[in-house]
C-alpha atoms as a PDB file:
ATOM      1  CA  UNK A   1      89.216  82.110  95.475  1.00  0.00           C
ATOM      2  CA  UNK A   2      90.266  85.887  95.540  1.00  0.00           C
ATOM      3  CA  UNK A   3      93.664  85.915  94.141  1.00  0.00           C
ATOM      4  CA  UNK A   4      94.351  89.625  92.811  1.00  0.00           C
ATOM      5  CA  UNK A   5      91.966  92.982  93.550  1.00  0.00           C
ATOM      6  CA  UNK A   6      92.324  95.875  91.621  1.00  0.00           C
ATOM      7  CA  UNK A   7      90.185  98.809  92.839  1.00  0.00           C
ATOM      8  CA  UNK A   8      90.922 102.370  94.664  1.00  0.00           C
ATOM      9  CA  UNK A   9      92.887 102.548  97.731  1.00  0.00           C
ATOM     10  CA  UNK A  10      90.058 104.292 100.918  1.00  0.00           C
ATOM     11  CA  UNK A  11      92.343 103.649 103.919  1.00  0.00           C
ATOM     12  CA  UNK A  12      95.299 102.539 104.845  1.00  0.00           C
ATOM     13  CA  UNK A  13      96.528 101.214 108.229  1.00  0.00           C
ATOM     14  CA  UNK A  14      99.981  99.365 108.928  1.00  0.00           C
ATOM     15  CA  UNK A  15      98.129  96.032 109.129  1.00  0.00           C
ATOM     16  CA  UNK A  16      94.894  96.280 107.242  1.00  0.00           C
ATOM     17  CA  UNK A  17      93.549  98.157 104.096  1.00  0.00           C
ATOM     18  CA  UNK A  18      90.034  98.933 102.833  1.00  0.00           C
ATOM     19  CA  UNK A  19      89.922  98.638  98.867  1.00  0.00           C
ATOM     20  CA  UNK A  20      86.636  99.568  96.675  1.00  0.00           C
ATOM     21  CA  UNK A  21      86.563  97.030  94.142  1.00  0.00           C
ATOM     22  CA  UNK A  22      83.273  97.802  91.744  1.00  0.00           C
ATOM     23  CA  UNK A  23      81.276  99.190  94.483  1.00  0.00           C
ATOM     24  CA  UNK A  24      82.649  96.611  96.955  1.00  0.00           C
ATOM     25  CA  UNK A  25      84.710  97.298 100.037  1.00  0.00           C
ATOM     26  CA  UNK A  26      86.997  94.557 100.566  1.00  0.00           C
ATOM     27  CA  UNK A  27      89.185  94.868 104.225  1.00  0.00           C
ATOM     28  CA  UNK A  28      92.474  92.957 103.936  1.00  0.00           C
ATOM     29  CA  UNK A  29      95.184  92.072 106.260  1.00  0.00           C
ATOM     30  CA  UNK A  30      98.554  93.206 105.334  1.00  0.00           C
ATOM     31  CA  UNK A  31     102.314  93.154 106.124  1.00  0.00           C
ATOM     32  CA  UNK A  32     104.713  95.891 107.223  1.00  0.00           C
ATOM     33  CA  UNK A  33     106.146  95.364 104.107  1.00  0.00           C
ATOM     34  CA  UNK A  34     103.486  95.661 101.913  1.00  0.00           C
ATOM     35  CA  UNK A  35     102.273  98.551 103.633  1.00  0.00           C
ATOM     36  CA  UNK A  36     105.096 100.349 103.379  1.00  0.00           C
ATOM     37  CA  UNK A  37     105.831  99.945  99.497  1.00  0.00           C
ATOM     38  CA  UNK A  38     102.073 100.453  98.523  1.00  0.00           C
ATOM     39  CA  UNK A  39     101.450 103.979  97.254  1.00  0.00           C
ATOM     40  CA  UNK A  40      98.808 106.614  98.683  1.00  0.00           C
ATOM     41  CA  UNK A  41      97.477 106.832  95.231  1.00  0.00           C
ATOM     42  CA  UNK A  42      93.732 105.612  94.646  1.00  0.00           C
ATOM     43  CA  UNK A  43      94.507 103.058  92.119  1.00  0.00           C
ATOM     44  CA  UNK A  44      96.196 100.291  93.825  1.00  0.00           C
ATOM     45  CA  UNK A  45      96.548  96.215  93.002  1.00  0.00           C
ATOM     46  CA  UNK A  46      97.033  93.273  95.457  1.00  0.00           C
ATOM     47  CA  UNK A  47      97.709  90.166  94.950  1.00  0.00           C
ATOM     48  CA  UNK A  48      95.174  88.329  97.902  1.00  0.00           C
ATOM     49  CA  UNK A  49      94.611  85.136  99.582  1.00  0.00           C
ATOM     50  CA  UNK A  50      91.724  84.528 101.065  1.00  0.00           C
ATOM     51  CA  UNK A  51      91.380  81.932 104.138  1.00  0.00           C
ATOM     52  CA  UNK A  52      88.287  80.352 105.145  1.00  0.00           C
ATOM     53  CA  UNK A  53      87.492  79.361 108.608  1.00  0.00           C
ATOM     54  CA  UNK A  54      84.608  78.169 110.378  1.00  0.00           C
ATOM     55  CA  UNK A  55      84.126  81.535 112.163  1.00  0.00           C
ATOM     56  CA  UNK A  56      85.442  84.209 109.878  1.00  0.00           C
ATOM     57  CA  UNK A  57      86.408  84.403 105.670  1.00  0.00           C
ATOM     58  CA  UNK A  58      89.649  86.482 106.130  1.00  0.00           C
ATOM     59  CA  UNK A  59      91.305  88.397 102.952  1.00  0.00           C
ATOM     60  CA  UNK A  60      95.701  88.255 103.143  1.00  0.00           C
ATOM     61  CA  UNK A  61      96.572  91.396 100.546  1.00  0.00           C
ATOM     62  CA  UNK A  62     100.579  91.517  99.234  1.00  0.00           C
ATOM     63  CA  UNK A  63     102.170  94.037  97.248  1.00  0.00           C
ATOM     64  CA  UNK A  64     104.279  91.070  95.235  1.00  0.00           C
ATOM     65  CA  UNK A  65     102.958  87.442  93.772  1.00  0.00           C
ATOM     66  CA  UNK A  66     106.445  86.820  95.395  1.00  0.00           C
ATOM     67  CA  UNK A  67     105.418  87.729  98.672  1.00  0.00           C
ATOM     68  CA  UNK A  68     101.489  85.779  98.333  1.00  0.00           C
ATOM     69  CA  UNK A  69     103.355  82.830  97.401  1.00  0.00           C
ATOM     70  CA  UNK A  70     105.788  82.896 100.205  1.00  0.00           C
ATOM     71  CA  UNK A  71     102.921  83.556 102.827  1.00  0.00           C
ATOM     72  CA  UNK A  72     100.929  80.172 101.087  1.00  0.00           C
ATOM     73  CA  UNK A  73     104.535  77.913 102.038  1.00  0.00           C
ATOM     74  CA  UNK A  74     104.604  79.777 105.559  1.00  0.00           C
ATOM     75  CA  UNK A  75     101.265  78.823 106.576  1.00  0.00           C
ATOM     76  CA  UNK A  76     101.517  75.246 104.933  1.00  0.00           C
ATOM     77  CA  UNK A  77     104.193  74.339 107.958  1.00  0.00           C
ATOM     78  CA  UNK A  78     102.433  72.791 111.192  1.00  0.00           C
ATOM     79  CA  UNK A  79     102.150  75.884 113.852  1.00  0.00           C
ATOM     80  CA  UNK A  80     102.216  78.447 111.175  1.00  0.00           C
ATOM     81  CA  UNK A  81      98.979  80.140 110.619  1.00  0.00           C
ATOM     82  CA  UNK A  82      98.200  83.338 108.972  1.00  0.00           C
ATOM     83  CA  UNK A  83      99.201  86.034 111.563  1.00  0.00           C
ATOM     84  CA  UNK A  84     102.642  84.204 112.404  1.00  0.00           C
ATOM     85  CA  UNK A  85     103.403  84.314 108.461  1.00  0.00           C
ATOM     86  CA  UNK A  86     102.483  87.792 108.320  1.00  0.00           C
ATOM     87  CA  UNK A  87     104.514  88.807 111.366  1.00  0.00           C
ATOM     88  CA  UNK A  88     107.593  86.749 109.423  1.00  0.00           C
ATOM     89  CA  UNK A  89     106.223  88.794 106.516  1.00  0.00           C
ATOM     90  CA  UNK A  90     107.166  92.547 108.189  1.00  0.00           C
ATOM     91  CA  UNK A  91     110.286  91.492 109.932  1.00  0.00           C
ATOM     92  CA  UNK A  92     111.615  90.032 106.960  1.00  0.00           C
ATOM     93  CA  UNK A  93     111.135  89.666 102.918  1.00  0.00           C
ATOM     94  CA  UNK A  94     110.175  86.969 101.158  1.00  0.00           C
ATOM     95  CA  UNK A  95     113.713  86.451  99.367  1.00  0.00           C
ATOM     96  CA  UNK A  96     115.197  86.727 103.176  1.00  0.00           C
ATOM     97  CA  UNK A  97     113.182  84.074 104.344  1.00  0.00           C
ATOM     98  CA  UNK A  98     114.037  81.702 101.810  1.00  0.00           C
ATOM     99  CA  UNK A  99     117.491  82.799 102.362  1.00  0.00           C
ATOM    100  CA  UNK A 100     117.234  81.754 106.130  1.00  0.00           C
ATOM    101  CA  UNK A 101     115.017  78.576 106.049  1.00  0.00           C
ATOM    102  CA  UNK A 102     117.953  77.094 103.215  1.00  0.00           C
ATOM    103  CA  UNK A 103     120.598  77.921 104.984  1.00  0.00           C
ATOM    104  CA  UNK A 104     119.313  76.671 108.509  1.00  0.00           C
ATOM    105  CA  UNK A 105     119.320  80.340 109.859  1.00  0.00           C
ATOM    106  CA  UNK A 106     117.698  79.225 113.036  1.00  0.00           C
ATOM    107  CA  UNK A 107     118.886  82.368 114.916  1.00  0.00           C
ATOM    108  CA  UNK A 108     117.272  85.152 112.188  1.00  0.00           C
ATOM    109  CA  UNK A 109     113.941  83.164 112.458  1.00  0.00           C
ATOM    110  CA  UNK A 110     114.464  83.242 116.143  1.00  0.00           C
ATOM    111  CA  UNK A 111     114.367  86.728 116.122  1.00  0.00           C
ATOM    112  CA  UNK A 112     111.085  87.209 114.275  1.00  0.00           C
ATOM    113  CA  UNK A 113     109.540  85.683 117.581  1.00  0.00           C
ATOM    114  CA  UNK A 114     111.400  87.947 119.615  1.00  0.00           C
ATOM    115  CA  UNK A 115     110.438  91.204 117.776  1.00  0.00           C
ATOM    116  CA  UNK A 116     107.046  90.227 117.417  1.00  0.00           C
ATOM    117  CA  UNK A 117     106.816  89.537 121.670  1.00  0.00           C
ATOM    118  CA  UNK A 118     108.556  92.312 122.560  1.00  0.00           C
END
């Protein structure tokens, strides 16, 4: 498992990265929010989550252990794979989330679905 990179920062897109690791380019999937609180700087570190399927070995990148951990209870739920818990991911943060799932929220979840359609 791929749980943290540490490397230098070679592009940076609103929902991917590229990171150089030791001479390795790793592309990672990220959320809004994690995109928007990583620096420009070179030296970066993500915590990561890496998801194997039949057809593809995907890397997950987060800014926080907060946020990776959040994204690992997200897609543990039945109809909650990795894109839905990173769309949850940049409409909403981790603490949020929590927030709305304990308190039966139903309508702020709702509107995840709605942001990320329209």
């Amino acid at each position: 498992m791929i749980s943290r990179l540490n490397g230098r920062l070679i592009e940076k897109n609103p929902t991917d990265l590229l990171i150089e690791c030791a001479g390795v380019g790793y592309e990672v999937k990220i959320s809004l929010n994690t995109f928007s609180v990583l620096p420009d700087t070179e030296a970066i570190v993500l915590h990561t989550k890496l998801i194997v399927r039949e057809d593809a070995h995907i890397l997950y990148g987060f800014a926080t252990k907060e946020e990776r951990e959040m994204f690992g209870h997200l897609i543990s739920v039945s109809g909650i794979g990795p894109n839905t818990a990173l769309i949850m991911l940049s409409s909403m943060t981790p603490d949020d989330i929590a927030h709305a799932i304990l308190s039966e929220d139903v309508a702020s979840i709702q509107k995840i679905s709605r942001k990320s359609i329209g």
